[in-house]
N, C-alpha and C. Protein backbone atom coordinates (compact mmCIF):
# COMPACT_ATOMS: atom_id res chain seq x y z
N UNK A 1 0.84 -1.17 0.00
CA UNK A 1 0.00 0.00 0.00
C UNK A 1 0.89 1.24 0.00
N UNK A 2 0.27 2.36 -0.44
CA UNK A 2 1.37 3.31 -1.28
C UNK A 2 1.45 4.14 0.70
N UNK A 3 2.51 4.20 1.22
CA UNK A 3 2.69 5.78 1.91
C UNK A 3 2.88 4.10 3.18
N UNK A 4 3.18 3.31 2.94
CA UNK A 4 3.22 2.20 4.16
C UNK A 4 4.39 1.74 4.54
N UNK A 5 4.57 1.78 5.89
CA UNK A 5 6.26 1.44 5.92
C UNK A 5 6.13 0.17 6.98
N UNK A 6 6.45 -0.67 6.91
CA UNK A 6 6.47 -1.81 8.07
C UNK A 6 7.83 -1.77 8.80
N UNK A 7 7.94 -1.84 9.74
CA UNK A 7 9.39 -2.30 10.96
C UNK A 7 9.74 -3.11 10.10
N UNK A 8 9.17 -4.30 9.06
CA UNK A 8 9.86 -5.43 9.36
C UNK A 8 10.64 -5.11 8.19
N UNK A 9 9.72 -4.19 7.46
CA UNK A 9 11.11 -4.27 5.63
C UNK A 9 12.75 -3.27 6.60
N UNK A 10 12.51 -2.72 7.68
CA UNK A 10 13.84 -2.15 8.55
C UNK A 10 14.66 -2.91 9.31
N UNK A 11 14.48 -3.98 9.41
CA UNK A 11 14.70 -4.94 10.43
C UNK A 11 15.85 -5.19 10.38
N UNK A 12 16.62 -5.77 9.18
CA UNK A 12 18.06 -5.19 8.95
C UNK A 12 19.20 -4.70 8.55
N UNK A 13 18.12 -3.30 8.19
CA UNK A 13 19.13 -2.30 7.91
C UNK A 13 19.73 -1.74 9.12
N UNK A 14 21.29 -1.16 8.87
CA UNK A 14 21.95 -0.86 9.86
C UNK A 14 21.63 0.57 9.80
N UNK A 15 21.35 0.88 10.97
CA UNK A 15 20.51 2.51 11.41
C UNK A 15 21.53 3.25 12.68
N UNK A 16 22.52 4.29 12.32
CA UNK A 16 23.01 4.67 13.54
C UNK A 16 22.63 5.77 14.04
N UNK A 17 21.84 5.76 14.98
CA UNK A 17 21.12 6.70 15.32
C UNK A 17 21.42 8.00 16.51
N UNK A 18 22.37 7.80 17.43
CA UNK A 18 23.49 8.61 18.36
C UNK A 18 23.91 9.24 17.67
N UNK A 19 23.47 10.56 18.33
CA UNK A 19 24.79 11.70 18.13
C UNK A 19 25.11 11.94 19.00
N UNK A 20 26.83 11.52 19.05
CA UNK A 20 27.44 12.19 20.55
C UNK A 20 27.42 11.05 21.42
N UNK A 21 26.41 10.02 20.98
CA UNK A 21 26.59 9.25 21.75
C UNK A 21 25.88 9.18 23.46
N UNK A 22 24.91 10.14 23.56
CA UNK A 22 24.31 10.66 24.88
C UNK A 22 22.82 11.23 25.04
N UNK A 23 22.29 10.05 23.59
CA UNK A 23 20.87 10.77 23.32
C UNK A 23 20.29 9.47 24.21
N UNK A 24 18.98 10.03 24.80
CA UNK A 24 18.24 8.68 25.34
C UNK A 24 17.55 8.13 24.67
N UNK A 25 17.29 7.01 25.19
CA UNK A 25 16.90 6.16 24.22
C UNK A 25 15.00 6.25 23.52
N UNK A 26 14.21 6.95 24.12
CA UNK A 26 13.24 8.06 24.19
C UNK A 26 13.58 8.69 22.96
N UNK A 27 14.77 9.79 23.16
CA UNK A 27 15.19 10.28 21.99
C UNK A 27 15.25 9.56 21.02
N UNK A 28 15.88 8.59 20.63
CA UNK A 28 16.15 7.87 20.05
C UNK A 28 15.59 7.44 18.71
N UNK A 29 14.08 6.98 20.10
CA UNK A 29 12.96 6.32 18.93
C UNK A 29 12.27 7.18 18.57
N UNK A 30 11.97 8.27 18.99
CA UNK A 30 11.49 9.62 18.48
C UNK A 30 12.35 9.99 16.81
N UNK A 31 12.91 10.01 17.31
CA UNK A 31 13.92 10.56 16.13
C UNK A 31 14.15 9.69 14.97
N UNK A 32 14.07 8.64 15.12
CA UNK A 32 13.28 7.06 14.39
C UNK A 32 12.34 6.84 13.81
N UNK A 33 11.43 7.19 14.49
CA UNK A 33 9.83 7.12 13.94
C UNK A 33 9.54 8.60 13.25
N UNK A 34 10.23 9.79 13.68
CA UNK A 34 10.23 10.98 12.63
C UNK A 34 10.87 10.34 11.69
N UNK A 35 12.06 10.22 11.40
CA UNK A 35 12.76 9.69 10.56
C UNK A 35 12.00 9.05 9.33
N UNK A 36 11.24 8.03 9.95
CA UNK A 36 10.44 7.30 8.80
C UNK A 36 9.15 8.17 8.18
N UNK A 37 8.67 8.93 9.44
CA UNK A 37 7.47 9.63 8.55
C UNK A 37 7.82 10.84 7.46
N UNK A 38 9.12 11.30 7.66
CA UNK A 38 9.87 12.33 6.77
C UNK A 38 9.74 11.09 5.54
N UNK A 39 10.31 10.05 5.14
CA UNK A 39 10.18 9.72 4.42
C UNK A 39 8.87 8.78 3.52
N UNK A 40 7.97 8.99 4.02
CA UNK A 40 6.79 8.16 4.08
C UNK A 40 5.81 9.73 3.49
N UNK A 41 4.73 9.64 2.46
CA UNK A 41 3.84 10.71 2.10
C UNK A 41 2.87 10.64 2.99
N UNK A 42 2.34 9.39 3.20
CA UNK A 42 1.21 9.41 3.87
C UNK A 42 1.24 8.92 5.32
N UNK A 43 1.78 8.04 5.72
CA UNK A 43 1.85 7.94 6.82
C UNK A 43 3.19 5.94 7.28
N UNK A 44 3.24 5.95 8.03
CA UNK A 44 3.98 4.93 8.78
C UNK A 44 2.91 3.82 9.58
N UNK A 45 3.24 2.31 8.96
CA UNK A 45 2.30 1.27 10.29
C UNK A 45 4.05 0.89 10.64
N UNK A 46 4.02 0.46 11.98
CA UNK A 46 5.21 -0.33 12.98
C UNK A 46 4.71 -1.20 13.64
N UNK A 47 5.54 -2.03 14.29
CA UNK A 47 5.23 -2.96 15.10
C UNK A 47 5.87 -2.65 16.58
N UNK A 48 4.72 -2.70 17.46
CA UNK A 48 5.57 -1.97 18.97
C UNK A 48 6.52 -3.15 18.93
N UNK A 49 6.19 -4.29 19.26
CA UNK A 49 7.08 -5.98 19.58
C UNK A 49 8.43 -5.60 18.74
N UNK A 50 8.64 -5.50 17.57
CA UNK A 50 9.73 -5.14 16.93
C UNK A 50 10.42 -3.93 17.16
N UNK A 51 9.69 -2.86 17.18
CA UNK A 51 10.22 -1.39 17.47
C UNK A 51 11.01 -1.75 19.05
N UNK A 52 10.39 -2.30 19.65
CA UNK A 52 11.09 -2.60 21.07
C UNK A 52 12.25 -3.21 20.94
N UNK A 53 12.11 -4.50 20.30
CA UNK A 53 13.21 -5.60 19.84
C UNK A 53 14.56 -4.74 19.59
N UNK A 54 13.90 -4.31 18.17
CA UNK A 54 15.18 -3.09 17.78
C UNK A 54 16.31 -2.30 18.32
N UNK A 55 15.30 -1.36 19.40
CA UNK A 55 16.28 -1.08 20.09
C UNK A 55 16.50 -1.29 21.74
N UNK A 56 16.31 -2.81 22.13
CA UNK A 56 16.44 -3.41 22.92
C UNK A 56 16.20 -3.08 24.16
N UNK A 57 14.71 -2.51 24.15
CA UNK A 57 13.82 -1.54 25.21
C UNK A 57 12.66 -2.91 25.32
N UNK A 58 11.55 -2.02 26.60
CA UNK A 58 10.32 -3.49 26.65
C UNK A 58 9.46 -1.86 25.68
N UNK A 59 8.45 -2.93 25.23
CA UNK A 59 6.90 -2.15 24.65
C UNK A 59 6.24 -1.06 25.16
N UNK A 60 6.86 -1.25 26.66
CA UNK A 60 6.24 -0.09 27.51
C UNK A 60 6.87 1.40 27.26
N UNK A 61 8.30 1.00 26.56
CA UNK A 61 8.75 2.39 26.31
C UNK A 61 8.20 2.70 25.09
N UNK A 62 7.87 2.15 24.16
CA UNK A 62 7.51 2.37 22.44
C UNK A 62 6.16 3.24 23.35
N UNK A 63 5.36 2.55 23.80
CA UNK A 63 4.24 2.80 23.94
C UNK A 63 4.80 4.65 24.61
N UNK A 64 5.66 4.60 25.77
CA UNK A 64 5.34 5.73 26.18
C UNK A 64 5.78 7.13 25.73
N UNK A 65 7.47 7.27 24.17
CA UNK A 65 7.15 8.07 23.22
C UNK A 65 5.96 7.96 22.77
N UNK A 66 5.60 7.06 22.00
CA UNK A 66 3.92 7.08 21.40
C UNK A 66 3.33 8.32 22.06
N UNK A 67 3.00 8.25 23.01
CA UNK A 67 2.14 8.53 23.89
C UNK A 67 2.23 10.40 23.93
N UNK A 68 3.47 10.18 24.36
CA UNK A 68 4.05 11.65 24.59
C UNK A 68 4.54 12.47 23.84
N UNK A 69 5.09 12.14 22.25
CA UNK A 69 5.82 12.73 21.81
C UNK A 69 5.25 12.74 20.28
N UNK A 70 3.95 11.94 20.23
CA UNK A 70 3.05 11.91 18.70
C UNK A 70 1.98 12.17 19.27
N UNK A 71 1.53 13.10 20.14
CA UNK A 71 -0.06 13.30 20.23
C UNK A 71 -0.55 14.40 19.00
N UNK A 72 -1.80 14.22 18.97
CA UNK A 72 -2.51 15.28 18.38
C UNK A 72 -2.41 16.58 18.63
N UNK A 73 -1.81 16.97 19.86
CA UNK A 73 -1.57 18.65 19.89
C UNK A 73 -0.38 18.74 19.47
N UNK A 74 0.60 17.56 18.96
CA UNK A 74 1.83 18.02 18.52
C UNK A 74 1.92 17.71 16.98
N UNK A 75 0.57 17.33 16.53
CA UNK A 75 0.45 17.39 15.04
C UNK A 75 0.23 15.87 14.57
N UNK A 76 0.50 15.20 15.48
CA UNK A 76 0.11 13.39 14.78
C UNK A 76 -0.74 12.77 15.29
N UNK A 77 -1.95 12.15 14.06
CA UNK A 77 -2.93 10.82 14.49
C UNK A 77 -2.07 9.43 14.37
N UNK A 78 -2.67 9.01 15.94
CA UNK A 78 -2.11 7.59 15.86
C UNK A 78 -3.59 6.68 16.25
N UNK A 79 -3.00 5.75 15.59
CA UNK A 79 -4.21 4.82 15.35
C UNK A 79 -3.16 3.69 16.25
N UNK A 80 -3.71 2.58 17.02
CA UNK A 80 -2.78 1.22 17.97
C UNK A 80 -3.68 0.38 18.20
N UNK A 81 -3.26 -0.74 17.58
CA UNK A 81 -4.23 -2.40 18.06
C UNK A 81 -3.24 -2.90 18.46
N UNK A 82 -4.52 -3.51 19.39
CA UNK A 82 -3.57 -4.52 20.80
C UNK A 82 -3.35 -5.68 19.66
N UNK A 83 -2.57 -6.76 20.64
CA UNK A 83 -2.64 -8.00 19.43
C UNK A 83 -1.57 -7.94 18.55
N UNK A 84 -0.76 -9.30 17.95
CA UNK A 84 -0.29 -9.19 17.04
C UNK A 84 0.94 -8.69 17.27
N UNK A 85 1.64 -8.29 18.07
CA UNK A 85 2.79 -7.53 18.63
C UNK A 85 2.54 -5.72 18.90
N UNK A 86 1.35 -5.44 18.75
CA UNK A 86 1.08 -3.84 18.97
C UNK A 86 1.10 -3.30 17.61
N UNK A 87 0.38 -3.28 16.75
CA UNK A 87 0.41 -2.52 15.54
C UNK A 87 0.10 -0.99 15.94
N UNK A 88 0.81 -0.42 15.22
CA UNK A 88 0.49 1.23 15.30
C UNK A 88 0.46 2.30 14.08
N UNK A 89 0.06 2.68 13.91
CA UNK A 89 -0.11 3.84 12.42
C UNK A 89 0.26 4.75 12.81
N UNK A 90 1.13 5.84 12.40
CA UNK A 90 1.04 7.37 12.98
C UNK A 90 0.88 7.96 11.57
N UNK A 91 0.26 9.02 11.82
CA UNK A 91 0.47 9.85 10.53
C UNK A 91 0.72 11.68 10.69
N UNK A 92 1.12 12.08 10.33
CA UNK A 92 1.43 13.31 10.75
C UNK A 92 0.40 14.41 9.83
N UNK A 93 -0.14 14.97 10.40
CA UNK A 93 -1.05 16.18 9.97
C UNK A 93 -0.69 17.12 9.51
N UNK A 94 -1.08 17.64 7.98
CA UNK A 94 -0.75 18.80 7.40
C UNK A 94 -0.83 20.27 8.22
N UNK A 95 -0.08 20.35 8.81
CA UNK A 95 0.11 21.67 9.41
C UNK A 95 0.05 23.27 8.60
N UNK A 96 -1.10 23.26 8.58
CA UNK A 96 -1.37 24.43 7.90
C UNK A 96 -2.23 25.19 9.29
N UNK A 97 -2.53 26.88 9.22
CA UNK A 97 -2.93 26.89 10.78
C UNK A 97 -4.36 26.04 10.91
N UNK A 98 -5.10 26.35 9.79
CA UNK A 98 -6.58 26.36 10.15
C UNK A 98 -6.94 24.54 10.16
N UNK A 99 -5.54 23.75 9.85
CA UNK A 99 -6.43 22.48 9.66
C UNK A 99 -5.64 22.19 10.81
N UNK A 100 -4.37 22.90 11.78
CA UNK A 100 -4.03 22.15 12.43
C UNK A 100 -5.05 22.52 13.83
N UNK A 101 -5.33 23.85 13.63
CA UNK A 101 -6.62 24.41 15.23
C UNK A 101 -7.56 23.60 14.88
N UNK A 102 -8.11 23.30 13.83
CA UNK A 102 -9.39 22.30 14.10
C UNK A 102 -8.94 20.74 14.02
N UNK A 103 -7.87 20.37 14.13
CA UNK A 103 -7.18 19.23 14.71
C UNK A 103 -7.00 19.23 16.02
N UNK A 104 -6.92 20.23 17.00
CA UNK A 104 -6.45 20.19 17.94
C UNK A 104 -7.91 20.57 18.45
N UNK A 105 -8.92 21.00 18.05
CA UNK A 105 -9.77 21.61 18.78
C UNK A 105 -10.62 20.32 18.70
N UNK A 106 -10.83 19.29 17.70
CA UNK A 106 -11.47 17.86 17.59
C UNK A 106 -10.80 17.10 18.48
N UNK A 107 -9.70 17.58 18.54
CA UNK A 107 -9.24 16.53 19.71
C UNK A 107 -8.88 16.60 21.11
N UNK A 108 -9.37 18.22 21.74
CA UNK A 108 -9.23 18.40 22.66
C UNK A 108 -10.46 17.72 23.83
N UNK A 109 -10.24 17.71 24.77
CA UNK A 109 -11.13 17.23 25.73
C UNK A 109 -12.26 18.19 26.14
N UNK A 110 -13.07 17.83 26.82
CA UNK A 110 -14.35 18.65 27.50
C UNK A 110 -13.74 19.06 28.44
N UNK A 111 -12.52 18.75 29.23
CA UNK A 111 -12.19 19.54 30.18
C UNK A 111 -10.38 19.71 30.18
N UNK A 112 -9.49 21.38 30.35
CA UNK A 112 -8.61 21.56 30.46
C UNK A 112 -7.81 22.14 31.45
N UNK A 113 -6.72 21.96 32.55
CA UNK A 113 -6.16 22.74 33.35
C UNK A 113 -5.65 23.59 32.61
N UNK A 114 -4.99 24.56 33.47
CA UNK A 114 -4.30 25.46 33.20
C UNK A 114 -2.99 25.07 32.53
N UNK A 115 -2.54 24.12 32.89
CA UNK A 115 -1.40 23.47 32.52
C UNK A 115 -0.97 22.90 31.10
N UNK A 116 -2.68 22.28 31.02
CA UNK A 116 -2.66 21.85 29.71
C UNK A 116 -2.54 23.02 28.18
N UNK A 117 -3.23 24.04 28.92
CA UNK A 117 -3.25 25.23 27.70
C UNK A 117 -2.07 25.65 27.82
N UNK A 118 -1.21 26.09 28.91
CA UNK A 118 -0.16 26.72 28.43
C UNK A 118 0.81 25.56 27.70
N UNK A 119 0.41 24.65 27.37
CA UNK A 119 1.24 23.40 26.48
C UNK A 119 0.49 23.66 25.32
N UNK A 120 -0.36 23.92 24.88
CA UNK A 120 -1.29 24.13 23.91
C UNK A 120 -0.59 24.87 23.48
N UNK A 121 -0.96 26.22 23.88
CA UNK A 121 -0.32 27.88 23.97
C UNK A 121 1.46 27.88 23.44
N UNK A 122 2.59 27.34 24.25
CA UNK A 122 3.87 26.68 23.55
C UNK A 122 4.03 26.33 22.32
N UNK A 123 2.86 25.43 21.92
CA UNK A 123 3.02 24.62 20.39
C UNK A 123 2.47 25.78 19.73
N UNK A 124 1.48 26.16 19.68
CA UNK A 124 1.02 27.45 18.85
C UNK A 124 2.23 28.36 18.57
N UNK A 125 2.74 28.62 19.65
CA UNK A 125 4.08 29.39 19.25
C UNK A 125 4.71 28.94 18.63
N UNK A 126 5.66 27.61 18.78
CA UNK A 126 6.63 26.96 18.05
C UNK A 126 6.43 26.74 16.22
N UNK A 127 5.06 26.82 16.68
CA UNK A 127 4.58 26.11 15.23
C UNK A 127 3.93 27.59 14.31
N UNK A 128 4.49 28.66 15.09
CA UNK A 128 3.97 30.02 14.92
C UNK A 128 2.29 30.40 14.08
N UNK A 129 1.32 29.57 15.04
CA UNK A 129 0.08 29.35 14.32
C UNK A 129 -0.43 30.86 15.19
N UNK A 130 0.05 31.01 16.69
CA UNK A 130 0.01 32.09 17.10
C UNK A 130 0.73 33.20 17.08
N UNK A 131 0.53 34.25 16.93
CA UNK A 131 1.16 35.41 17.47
C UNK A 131 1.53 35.68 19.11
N UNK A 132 2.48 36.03 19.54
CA UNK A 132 2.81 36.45 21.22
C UNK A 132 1.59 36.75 21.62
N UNK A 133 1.36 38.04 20.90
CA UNK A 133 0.27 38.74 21.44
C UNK A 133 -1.43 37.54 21.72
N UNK A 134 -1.23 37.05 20.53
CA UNK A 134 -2.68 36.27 20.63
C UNK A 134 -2.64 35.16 21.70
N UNK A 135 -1.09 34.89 22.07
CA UNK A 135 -0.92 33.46 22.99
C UNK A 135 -1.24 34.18 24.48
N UNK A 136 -0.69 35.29 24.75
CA UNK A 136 -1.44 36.53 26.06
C UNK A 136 -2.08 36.25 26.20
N UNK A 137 -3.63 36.76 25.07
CA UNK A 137 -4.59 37.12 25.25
C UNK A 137 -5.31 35.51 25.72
N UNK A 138 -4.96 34.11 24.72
CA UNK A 138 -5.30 33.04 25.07
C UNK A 138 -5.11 32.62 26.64
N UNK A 139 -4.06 32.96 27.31
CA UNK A 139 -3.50 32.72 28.26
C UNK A 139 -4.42 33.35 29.44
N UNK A 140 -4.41 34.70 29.42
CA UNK A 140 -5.03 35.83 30.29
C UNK A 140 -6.62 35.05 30.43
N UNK A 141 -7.37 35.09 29.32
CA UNK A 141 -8.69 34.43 29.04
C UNK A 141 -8.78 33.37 29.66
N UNK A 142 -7.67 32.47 29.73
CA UNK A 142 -8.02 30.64 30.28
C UNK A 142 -7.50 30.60 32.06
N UNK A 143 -6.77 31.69 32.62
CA UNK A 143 -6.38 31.94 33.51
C UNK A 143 -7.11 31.79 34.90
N UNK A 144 -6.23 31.14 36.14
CA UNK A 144 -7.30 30.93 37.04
C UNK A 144 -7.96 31.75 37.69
N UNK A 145 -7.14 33.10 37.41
CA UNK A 145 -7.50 34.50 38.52
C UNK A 145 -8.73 35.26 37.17
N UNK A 146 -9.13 34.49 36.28
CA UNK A 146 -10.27 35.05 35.07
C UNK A 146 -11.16 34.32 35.70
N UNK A 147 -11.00 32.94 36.32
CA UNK A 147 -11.72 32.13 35.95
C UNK A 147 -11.91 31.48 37.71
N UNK A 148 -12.82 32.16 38.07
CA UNK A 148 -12.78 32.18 39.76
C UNK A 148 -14.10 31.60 39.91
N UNK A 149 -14.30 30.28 40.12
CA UNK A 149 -15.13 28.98 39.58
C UNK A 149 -14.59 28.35 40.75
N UNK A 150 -15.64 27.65 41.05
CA UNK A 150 -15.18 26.14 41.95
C UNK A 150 -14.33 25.20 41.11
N UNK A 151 -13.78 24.43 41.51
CA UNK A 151 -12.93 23.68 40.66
C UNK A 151 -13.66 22.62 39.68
N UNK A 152 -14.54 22.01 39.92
CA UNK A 152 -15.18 21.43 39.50
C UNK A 152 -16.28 22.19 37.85
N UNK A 153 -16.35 23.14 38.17
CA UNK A 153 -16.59 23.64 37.09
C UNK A 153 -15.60 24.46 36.37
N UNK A 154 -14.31 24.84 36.84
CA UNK A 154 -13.34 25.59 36.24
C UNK A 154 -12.48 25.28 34.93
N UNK A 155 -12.49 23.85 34.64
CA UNK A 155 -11.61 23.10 34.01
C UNK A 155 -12.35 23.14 32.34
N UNK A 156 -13.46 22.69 32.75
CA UNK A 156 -14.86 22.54 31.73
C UNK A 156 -14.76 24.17 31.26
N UNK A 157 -15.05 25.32 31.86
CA UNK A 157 -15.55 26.12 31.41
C UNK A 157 -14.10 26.88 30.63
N UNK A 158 -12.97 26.68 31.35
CA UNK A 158 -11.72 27.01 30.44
C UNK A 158 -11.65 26.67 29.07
N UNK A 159 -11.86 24.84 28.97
CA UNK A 159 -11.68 24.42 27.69
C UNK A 159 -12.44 25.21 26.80
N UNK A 160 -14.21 25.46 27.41
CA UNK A 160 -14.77 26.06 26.22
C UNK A 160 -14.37 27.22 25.51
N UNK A 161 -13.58 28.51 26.73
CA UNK A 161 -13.82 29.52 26.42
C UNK A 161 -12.35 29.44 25.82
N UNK A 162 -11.45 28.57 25.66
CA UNK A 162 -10.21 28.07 24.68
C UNK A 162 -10.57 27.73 23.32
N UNK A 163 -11.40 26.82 23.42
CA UNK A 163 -11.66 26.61 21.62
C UNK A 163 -12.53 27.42 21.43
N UNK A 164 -13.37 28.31 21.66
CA UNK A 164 -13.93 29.36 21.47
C UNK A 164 -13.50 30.21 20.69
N UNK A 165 -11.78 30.75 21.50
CA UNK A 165 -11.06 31.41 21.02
C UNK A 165 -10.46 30.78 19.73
N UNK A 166 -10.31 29.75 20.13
CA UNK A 166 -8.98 29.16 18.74
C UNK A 166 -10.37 29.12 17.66
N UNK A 167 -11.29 28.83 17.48
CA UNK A 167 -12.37 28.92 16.31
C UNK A 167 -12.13 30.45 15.90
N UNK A 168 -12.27 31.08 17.19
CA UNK A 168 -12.21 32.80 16.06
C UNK A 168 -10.75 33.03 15.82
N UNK A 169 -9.83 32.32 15.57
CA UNK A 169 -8.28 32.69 15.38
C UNK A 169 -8.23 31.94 13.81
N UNK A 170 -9.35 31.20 13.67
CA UNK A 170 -9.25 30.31 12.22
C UNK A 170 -9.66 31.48 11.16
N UNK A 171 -9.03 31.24 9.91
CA UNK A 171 -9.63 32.19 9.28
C UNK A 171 -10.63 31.92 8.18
């Protein structure tokens, strides 16, 4: 299938992946699994069981880059079935602003800390979908001293008045 890369057609090619010799191994597979989607149009399937094998980690670490370092607020859908050694798809999202805010806004939750937006708020910058000024104003708006709520309703009513904003930042 066209844009498909399997672990196993990698299996043994020799891949040196250290620079310096002092990257973790986190790093590693990060930089691995970018690696392949740079070269891939559409997207990458792997095998966690092999990806582990590879670089002589358990599944639990594949799983926990996965986890952390390809989410949807950082621009990639991953698709993972149990079974089979852990199949996984990632695909990386055309980062353009307006398809990546309504990527992030489909995939945000019904409820956000404070914590979580200013991670939001970061990538917007990096990925310069925001302006300084507009990441403020996002910031100021989702803020706990704005947003003087019992806790229980504070989290909920942040997220809304977050994608609220990011809808009127689309153009």
């Amino acid at each position: 299938m066209k844009g498909q890369r399997k672990s196993k057609s990698n299996k043994h090619q020799k891949i040196h992946l250290s620079k310096g010799g002092n990257m973790r191994i986190s790093d590693e597979i990060e930089e691995f699994i970018k690696d392949l989607l740079k070269a891939e149009e559409e997207y990458i399937e792997i095998q966690r069981n092999e990806l582990a094998e590879h670089f002589n980690c358990v599944p639990s670490q594949i799983n926990y880059v996965i986890s952390t370092r390809f989410r949807p607020s950082q621009g990639y859908y991953v698709e993972s079935r149990r079974g089979g050694g852990g199949h996984i798809r990632i695909k990386k999202v055309d980062i353009n602003k307006d398809n990546y805010m309504m990527h992030i806004i489909n995939n945000m939750t019904d409820t956000l800390t404070g914590n979580e937006v200013d991670i939001y708020i970061s990538n917007f910058l990096s990925y310069n979908m925001v302006t300084p000024r507009e990441a403020k104003l996002l910031k100021v708006a989702t803020s706990d001293n704005v947003l003087n709520l019992p806790k229980e309703y504070k989290d909920y009513i942040r997220a809304n008045i977050f994608k609220n904003m990011l809808l009127n930042l689309i153009d």
